[in-house]
PDB file of N, CA and C in Angstrom:
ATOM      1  N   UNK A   1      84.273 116.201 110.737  1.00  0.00           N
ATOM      2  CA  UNK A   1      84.469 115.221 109.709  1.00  0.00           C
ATOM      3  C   UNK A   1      85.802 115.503 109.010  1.00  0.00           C
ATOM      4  N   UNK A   2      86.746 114.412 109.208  1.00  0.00           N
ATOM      5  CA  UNK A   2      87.901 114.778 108.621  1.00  0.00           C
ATOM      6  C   UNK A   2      87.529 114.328 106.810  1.00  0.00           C
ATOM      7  N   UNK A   3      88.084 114.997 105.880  1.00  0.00           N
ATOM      8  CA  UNK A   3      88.019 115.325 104.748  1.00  0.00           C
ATOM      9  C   UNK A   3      89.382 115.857 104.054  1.00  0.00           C
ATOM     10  N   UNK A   4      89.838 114.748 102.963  1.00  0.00           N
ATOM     11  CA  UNK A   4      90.783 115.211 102.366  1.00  0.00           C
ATOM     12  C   UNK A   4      90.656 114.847 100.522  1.00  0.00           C
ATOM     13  N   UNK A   5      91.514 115.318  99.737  1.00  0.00           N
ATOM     14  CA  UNK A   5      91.646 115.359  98.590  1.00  0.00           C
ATOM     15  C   UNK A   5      92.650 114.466  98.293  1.00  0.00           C
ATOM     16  N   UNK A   6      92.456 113.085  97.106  1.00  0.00           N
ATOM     17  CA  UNK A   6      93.092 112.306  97.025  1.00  0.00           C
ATOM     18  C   UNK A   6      93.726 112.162  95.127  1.00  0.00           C
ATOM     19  N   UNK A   7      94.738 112.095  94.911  1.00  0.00           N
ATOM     20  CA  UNK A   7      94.906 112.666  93.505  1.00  0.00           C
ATOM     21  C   UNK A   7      95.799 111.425  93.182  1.00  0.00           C
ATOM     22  N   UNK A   8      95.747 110.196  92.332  1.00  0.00           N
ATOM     23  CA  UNK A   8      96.322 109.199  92.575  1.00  0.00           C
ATOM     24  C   UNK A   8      96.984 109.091  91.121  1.00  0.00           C
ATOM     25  N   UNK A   9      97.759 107.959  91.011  1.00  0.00           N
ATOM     26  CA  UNK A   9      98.671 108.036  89.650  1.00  0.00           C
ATOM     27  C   UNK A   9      99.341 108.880  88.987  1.00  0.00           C
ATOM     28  N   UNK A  10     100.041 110.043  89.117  1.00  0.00           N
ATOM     29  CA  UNK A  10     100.564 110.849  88.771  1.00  0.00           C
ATOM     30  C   UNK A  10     101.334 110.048  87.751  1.00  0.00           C
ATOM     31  N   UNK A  11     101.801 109.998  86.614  1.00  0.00           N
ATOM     32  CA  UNK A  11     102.934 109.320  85.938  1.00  0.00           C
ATOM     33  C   UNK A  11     104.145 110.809  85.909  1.00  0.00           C
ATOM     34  N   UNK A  12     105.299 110.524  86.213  1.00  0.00           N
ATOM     35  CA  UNK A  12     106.542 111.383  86.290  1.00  0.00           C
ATOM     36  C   UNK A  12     107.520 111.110  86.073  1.00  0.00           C
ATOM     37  N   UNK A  13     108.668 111.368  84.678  1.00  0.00           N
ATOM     38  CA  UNK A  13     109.104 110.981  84.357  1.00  0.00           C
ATOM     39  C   UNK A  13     110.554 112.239  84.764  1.00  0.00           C
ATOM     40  N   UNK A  14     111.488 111.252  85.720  1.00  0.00           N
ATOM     41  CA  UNK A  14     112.463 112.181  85.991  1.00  0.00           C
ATOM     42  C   UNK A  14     113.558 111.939  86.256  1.00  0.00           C
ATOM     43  N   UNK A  15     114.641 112.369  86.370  1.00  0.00           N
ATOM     44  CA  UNK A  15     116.010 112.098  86.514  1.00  0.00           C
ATOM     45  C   UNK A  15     116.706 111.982  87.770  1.00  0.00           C
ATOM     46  N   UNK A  16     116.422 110.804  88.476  1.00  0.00           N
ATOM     47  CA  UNK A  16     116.451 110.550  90.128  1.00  0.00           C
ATOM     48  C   UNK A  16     117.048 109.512  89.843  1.00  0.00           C
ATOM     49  N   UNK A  17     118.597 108.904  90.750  1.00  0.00           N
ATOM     50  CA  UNK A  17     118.733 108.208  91.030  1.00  0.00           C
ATOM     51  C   UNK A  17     120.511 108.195  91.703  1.00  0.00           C
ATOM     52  N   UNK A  18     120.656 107.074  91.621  1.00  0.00           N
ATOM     53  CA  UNK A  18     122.447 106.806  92.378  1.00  0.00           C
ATOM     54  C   UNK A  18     123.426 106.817  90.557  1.00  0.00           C
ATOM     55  N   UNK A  19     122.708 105.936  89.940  1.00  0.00           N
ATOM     56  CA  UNK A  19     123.553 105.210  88.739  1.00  0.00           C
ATOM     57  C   UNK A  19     123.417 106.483  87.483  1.00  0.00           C
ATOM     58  N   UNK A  20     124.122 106.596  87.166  1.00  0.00           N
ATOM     59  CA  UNK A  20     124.882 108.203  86.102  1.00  0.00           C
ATOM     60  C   UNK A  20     123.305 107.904  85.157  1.00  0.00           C
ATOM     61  N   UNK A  21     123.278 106.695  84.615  1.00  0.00           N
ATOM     62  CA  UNK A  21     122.271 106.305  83.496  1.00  0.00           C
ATOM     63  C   UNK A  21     120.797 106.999  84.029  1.00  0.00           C
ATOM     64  N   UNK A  22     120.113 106.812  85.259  1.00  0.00           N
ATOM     65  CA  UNK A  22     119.080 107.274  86.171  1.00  0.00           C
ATOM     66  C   UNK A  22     119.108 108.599  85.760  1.00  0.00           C
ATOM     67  N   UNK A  23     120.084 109.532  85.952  1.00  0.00           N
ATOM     68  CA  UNK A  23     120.286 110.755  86.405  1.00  0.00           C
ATOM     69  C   UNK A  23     120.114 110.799  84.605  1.00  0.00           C
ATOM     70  N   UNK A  24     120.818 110.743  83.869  1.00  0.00           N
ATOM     71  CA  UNK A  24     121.382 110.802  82.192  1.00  0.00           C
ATOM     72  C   UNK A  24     119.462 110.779  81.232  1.00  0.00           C
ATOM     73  N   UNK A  25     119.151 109.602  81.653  1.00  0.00           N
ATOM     74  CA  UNK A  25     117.847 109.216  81.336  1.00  0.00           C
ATOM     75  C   UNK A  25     116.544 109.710  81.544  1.00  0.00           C
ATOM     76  N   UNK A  26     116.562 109.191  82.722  1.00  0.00           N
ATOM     77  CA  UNK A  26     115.309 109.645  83.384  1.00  0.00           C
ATOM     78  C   UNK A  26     114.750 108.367  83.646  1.00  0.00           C
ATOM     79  N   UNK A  27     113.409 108.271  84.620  1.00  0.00           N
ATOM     80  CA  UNK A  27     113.295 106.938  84.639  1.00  0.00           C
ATOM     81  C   UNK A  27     111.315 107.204  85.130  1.00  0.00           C
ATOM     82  N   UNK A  28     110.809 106.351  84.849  1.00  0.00           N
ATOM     83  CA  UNK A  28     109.410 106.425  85.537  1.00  0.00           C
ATOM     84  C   UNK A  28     108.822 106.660  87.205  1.00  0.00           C
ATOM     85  N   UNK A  29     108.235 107.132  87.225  1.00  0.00           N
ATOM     86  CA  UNK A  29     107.566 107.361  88.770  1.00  0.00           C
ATOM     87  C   UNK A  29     106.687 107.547  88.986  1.00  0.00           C
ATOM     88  N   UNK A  30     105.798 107.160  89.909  1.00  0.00           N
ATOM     89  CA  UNK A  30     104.502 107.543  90.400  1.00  0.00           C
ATOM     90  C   UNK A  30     104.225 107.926  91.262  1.00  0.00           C
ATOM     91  N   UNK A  31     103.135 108.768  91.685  1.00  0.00           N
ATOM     92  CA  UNK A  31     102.609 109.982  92.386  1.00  0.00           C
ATOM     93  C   UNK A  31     101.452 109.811  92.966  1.00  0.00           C
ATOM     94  N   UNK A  32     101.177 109.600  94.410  1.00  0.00           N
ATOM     95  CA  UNK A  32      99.745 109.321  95.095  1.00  0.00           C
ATOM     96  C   UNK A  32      99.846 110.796  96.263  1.00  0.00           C
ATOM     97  N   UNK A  33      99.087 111.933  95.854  1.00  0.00           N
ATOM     98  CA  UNK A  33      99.071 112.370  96.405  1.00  0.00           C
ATOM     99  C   UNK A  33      97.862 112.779  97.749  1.00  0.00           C
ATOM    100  N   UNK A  34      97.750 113.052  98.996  1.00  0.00           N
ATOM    101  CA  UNK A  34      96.684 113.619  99.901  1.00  0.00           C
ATOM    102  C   UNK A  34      96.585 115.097 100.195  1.00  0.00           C
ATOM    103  N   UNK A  35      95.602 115.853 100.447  1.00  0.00           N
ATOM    104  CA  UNK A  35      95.564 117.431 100.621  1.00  0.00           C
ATOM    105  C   UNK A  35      94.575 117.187 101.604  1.00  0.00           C
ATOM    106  N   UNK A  36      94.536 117.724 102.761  1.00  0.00           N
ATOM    107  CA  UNK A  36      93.697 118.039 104.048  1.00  0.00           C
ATOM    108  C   UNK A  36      94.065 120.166 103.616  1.00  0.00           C
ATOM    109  N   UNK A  37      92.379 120.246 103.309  1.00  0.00           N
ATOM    110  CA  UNK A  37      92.590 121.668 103.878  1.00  0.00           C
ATOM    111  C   UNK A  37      91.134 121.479 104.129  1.00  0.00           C
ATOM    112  N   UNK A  38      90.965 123.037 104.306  1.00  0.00           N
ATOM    113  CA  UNK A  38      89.340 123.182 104.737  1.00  0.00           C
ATOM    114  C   UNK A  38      88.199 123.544 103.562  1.00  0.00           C
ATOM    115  N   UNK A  39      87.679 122.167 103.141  1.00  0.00           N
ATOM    116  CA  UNK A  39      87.064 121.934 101.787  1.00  0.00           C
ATOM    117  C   UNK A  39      84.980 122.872 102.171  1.00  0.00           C
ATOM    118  N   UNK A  40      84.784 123.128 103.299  1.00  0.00           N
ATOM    119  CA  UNK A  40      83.721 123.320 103.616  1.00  0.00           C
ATOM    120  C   UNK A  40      83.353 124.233 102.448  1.00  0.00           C
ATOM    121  N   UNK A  41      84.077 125.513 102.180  1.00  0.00           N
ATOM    122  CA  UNK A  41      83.440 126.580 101.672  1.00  0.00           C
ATOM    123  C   UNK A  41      83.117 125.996 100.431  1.00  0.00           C
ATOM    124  N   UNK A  42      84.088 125.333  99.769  1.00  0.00           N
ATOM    125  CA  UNK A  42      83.839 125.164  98.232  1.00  0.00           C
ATOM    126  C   UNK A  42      82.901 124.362  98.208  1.00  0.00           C
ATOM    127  N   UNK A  43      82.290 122.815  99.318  1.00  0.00           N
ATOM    128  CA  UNK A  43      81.419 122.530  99.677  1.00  0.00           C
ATOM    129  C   UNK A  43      79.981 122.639  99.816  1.00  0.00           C
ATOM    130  N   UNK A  44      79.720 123.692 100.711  1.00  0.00           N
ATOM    131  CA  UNK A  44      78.792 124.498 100.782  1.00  0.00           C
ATOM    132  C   UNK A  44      78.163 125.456  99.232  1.00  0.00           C
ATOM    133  N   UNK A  45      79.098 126.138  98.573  1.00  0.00           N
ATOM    134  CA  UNK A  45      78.896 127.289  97.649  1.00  0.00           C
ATOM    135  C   UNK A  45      79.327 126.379  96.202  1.00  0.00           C
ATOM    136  N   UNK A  46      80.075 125.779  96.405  1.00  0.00           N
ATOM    137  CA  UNK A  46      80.602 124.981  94.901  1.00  0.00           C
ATOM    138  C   UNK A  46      81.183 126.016  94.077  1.00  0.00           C
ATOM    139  N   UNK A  47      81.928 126.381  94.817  1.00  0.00           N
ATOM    140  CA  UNK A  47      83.032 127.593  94.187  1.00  0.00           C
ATOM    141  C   UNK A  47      84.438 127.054  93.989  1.00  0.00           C
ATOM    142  N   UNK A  48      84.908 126.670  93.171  1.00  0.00           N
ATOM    143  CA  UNK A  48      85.898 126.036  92.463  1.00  0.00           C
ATOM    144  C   UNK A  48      87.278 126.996  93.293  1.00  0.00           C
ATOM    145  N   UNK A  49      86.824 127.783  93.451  1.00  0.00           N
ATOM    146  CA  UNK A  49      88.157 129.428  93.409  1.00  0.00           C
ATOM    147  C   UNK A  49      88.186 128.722  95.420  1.00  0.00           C
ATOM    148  N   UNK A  50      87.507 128.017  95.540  1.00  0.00           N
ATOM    149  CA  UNK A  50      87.312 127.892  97.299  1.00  0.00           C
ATOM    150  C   UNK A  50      87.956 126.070  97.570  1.00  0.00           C
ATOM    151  N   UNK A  51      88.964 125.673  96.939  1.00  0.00           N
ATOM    152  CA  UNK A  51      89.156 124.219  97.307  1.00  0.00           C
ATOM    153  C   UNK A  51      90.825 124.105  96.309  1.00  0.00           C
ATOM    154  N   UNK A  52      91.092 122.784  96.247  1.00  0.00           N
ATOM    155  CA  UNK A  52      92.791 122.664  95.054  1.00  0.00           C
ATOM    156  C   UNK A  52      92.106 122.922  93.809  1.00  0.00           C
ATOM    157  N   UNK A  53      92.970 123.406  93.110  1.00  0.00           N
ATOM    158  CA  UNK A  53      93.207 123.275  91.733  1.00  0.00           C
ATOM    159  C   UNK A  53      93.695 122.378  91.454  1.00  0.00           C
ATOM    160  N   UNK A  54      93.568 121.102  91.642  1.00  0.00           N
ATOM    161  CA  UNK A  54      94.947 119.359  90.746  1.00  0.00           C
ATOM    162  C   UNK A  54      94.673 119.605  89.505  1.00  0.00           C
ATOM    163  N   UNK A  55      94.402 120.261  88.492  1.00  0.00           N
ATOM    164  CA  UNK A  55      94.713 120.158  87.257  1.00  0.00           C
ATOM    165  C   UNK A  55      96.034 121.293  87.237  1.00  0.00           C
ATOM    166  N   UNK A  56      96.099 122.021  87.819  1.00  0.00           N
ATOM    167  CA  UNK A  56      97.439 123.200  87.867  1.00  0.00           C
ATOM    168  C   UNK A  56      98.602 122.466  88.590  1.00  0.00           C
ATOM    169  N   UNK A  57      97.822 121.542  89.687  1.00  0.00           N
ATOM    170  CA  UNK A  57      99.080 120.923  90.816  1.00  0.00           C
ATOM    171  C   UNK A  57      99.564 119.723  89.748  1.00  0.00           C
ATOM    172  N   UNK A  58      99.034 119.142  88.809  1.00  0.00           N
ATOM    173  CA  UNK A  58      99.847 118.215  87.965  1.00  0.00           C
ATOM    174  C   UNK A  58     100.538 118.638  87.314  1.00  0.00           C
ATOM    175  N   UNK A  59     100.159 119.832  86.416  1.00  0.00           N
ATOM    176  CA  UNK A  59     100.983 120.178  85.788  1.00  0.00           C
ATOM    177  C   UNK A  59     102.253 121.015  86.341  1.00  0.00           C
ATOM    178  N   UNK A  60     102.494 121.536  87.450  1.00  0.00           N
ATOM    179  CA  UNK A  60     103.813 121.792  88.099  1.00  0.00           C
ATOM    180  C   UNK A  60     104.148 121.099  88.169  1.00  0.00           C
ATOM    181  N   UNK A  61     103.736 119.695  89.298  1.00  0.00           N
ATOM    182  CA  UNK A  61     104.839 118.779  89.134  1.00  0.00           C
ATOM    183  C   UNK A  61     105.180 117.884  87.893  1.00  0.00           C
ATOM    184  N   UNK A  62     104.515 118.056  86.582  1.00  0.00           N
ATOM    185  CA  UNK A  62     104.840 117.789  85.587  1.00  0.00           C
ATOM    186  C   UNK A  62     106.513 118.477  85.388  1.00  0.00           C
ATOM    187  N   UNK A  63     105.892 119.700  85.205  1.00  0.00           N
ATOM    188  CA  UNK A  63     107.205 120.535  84.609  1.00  0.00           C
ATOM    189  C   UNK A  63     108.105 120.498  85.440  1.00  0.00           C
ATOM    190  N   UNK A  64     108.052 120.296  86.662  1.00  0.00           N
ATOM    191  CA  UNK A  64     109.502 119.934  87.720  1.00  0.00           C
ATOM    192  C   UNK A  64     110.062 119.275  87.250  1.00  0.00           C
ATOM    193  N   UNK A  65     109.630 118.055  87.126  1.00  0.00           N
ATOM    194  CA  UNK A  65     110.124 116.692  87.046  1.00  0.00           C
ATOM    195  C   UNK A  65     111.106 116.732  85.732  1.00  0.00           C
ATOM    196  N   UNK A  66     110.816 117.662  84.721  1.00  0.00           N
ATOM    197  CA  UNK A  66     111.796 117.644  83.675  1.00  0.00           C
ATOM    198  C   UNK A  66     112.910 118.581  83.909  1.00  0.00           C
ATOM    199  N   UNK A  67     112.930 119.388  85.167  1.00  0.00           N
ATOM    200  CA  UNK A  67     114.293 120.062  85.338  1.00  0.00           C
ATOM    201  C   UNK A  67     114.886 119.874  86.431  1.00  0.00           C
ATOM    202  N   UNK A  68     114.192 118.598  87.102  1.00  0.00           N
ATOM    203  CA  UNK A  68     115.434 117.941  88.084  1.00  0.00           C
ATOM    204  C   UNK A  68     116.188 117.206  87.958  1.00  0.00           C
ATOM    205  N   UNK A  69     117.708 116.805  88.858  1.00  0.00           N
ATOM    206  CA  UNK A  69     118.190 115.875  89.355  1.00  0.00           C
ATOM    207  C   UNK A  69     118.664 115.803  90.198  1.00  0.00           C
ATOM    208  N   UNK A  70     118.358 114.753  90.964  1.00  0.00           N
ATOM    209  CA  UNK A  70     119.035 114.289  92.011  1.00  0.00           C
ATOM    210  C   UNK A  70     119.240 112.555  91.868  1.00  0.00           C
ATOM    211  N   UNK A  71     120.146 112.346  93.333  1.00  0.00           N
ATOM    212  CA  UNK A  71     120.859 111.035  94.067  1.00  0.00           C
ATOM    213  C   UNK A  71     119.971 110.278  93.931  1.00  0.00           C
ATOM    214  N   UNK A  72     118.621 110.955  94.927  1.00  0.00           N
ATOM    215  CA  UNK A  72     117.888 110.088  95.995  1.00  0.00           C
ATOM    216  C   UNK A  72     116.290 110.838  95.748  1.00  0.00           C
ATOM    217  N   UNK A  73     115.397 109.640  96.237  1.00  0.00           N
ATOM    218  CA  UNK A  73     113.917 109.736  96.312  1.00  0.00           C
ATOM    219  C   UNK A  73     113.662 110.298  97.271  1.00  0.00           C
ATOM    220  N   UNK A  74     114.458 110.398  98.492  1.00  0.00           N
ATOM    221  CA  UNK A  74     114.409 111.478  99.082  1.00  0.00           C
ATOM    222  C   UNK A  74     114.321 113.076  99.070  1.00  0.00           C
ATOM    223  N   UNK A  75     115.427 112.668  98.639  1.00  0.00           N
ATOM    224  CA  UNK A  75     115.384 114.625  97.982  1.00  0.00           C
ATOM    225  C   UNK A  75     114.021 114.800  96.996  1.00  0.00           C
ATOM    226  N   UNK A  76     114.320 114.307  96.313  1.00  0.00           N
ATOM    227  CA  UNK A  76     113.219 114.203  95.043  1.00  0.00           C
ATOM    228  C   UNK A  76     111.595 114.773  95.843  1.00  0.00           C
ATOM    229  N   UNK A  77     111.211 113.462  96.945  1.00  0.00           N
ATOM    230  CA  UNK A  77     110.208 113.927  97.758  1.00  0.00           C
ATOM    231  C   UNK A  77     109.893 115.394  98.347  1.00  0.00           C
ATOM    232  N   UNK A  78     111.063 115.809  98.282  1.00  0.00           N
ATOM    233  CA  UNK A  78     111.122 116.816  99.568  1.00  0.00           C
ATOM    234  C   UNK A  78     110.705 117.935  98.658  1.00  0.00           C
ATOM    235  N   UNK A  79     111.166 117.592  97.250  1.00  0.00           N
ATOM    236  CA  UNK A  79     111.168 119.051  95.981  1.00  0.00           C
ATOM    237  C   UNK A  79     109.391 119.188  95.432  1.00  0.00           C
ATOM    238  N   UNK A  80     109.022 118.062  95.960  1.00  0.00           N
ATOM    239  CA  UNK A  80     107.664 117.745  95.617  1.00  0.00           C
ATOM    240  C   UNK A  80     106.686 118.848  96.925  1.00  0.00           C
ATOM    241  N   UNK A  81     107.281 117.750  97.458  1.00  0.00           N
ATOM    242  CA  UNK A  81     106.335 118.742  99.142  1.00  0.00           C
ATOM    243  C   UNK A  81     106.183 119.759  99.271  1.00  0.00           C
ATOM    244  N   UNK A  82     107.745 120.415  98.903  1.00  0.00           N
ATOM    245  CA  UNK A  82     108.075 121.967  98.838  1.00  0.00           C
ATOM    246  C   UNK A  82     107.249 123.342  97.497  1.00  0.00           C
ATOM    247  N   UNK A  83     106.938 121.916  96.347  1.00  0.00           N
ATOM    248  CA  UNK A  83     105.845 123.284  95.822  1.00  0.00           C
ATOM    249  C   UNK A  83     104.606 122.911  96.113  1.00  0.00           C
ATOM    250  N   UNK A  84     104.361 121.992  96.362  1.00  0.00           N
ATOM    251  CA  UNK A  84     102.946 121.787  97.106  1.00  0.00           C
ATOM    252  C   UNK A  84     102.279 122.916  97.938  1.00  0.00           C
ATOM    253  N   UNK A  85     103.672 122.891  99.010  1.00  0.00           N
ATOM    254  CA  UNK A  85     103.127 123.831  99.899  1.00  0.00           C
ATOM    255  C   UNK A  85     103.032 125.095  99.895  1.00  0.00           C
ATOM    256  N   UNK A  86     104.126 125.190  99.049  1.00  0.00           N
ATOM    257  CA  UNK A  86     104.298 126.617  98.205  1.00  0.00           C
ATOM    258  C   UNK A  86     103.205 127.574  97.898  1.00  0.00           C
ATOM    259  N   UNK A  87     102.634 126.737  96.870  1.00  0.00           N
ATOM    260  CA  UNK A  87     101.584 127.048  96.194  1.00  0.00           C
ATOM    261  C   UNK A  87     100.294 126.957  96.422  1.00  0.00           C
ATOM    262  N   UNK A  88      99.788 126.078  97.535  1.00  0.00           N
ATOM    263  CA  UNK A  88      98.601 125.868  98.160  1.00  0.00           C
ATOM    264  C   UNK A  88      98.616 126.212  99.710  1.00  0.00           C
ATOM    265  N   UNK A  89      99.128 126.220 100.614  1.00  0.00           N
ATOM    266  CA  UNK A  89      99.036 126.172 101.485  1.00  0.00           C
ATOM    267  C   UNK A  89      98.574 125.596 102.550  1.00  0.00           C
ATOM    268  N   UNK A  90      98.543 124.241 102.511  1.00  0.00           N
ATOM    269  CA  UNK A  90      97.361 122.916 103.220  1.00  0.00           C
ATOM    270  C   UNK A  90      97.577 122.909 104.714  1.00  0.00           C
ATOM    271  N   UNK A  91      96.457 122.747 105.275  1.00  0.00           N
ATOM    272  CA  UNK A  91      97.147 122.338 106.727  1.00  0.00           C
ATOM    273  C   UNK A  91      97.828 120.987 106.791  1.00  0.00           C
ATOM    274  N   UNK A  92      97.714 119.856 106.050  1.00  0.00           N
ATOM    275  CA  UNK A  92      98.596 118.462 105.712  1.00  0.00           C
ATOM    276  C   UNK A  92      98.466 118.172 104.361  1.00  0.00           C
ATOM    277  N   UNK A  93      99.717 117.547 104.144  1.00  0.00           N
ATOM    278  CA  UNK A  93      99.912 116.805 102.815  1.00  0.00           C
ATOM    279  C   UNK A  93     101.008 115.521 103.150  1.00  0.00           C
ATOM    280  N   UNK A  94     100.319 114.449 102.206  1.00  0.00           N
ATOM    281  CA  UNK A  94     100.930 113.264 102.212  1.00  0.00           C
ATOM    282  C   UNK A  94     101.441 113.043 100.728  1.00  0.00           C
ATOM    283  N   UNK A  95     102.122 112.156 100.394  1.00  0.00           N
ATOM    284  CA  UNK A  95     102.521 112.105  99.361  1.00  0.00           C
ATOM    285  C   UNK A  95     103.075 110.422  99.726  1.00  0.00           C
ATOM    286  N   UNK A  96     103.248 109.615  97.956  1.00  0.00           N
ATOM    287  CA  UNK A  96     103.781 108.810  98.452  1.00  0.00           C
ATOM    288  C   UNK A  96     104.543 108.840  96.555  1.00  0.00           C
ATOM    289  N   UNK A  97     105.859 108.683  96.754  1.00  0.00           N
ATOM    290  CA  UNK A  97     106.290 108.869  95.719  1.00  0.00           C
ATOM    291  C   UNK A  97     107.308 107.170  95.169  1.00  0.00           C
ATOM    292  N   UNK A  98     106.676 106.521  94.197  1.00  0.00           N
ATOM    293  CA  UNK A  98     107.445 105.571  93.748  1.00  0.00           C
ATOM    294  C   UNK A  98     108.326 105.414  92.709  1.00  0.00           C
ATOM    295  N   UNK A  99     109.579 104.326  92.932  1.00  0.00           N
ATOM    296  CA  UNK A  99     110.076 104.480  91.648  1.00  0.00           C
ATOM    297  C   UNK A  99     109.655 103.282  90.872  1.00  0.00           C
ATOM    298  N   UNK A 100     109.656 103.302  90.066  1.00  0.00           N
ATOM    299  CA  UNK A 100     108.675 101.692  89.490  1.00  0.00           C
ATOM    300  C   UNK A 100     109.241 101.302  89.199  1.00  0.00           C
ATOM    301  N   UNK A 101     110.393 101.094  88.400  1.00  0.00           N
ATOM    302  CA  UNK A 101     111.232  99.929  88.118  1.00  0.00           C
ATOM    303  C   UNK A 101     112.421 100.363  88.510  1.00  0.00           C
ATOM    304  N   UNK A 102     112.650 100.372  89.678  1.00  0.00           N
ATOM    305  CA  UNK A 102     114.441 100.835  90.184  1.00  0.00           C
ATOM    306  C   UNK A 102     115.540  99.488  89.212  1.00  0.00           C
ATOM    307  N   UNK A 103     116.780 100.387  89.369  1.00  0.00           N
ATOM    308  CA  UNK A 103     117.544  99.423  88.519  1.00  0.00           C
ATOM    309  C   UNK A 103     118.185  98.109  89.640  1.00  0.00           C
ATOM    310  N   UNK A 104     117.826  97.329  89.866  1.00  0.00           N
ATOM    311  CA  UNK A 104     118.483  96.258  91.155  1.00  0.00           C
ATOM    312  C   UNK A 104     118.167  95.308  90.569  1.00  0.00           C
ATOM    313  N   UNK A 105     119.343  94.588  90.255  1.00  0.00           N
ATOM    314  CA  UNK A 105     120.174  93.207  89.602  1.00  0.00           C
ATOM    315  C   UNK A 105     118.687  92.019  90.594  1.00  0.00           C
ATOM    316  N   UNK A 106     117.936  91.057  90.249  1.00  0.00           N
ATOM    317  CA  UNK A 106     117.262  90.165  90.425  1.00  0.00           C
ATOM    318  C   UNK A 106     115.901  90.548  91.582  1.00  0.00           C
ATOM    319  N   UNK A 107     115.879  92.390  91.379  1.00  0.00           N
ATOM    320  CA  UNK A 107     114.490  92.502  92.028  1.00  0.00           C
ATOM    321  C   UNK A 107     113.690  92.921  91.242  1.00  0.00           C
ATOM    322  N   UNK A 108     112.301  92.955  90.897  1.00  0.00           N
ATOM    323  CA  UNK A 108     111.460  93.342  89.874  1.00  0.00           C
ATOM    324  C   UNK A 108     109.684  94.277  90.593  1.00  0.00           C
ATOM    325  N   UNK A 109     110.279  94.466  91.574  1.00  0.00           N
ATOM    326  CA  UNK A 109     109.034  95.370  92.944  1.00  0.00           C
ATOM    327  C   UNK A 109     109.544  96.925  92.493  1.00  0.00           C
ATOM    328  N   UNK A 110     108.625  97.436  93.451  1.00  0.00           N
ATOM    329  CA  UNK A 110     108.818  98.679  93.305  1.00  0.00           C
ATOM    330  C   UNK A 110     109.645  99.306  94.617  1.00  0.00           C
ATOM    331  N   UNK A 111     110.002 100.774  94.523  1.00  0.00           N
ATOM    332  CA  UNK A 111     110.175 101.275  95.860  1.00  0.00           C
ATOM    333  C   UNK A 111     109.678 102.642  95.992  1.00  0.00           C
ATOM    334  N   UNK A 112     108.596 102.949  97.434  1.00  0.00           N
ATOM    335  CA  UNK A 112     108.582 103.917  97.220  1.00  0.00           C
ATOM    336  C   UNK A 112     108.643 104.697  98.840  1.00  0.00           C
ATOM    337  N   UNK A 113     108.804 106.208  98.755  1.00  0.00           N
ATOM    338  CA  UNK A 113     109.238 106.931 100.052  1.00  0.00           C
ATOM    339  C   UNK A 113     107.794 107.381 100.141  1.00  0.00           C
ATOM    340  N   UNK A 114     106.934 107.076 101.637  1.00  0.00           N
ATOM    341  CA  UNK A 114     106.076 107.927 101.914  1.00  0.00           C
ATOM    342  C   UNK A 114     106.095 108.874 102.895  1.00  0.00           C
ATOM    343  N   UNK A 115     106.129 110.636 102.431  1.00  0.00           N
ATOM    344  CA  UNK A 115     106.236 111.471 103.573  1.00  0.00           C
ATOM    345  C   UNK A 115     104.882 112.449 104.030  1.00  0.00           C
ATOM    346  N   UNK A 116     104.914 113.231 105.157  1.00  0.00           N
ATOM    347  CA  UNK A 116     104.064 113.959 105.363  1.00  0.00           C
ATOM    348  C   UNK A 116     104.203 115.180 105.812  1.00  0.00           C
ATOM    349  N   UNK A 117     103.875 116.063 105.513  1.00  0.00           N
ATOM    350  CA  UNK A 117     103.851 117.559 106.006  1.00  0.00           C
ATOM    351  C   UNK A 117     102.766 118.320 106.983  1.00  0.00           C
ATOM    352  N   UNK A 118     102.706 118.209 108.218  1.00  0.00           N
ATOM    353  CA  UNK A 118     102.134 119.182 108.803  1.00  0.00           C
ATOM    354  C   UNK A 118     101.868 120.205 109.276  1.00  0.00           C
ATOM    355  N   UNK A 119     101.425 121.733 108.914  1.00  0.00           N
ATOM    356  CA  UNK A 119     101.494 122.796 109.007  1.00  0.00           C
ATOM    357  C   UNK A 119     100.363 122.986 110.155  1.00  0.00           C
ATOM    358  N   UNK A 120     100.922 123.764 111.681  1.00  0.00           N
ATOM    359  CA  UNK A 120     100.068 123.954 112.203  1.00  0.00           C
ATOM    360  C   UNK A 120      99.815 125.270 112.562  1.00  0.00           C
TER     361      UNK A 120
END
């Protein structure tokens, strides 16, 4: 039975973009994250110490988000993935990271990068 951990809405407020103001500011973002590890034990025993912690994984990428900058949602993604994995060790993680109101003259959508990490 495949089984994963789904952690949705993150609000992230960070300094990503092309335009000086993006980077200067900061701008809104949102956070849908997935965790595939092996949930059985905590399952079975209901041992908290045996599955994620997402109340610790928000708050890192909380506190990231106020000491980055970058260009691109790219990079941005990648800084995400990278303590994810850091710190948990999953066999997969998905992520889908949006910017919600990008600055573009007569568009009013969102944009967002979805990546994935597989550790085998």
């Amino acid at each position: 039975m495949e089984t994963f951990l789904k952690i949705e809405n993150i609000k992230l407020w960070a300094r990503v973009g092309v335009l000086d103001e993006e980077r200067q500011l900061g701008q809104l973002f949102r956070l849908d994250i997935f965790l595939w590890t092996d949930f059985e034990k905590s399952t079975l025993n209901d041992d908290i110490k045996k599955t994620v912690d997402y109340s610790k994984l928000v708050h890192l990428l909380k506190g990231q988000s106020k000491k980055i900058y970058f260009f691109t949602i790219e990079k941005y993604s990648n800084a995400i993935l990278e303590i994810i994995d850091k710190e948990f060790q999953l066999s997969k993680i998905k992520i889908i990271l949006t910017k919600c109101n990008p600055p573009i003259i007569g568009f009013d959508g969102k944009v967002s990068i979805v990546r994935i990490l597989e550790n085998n």
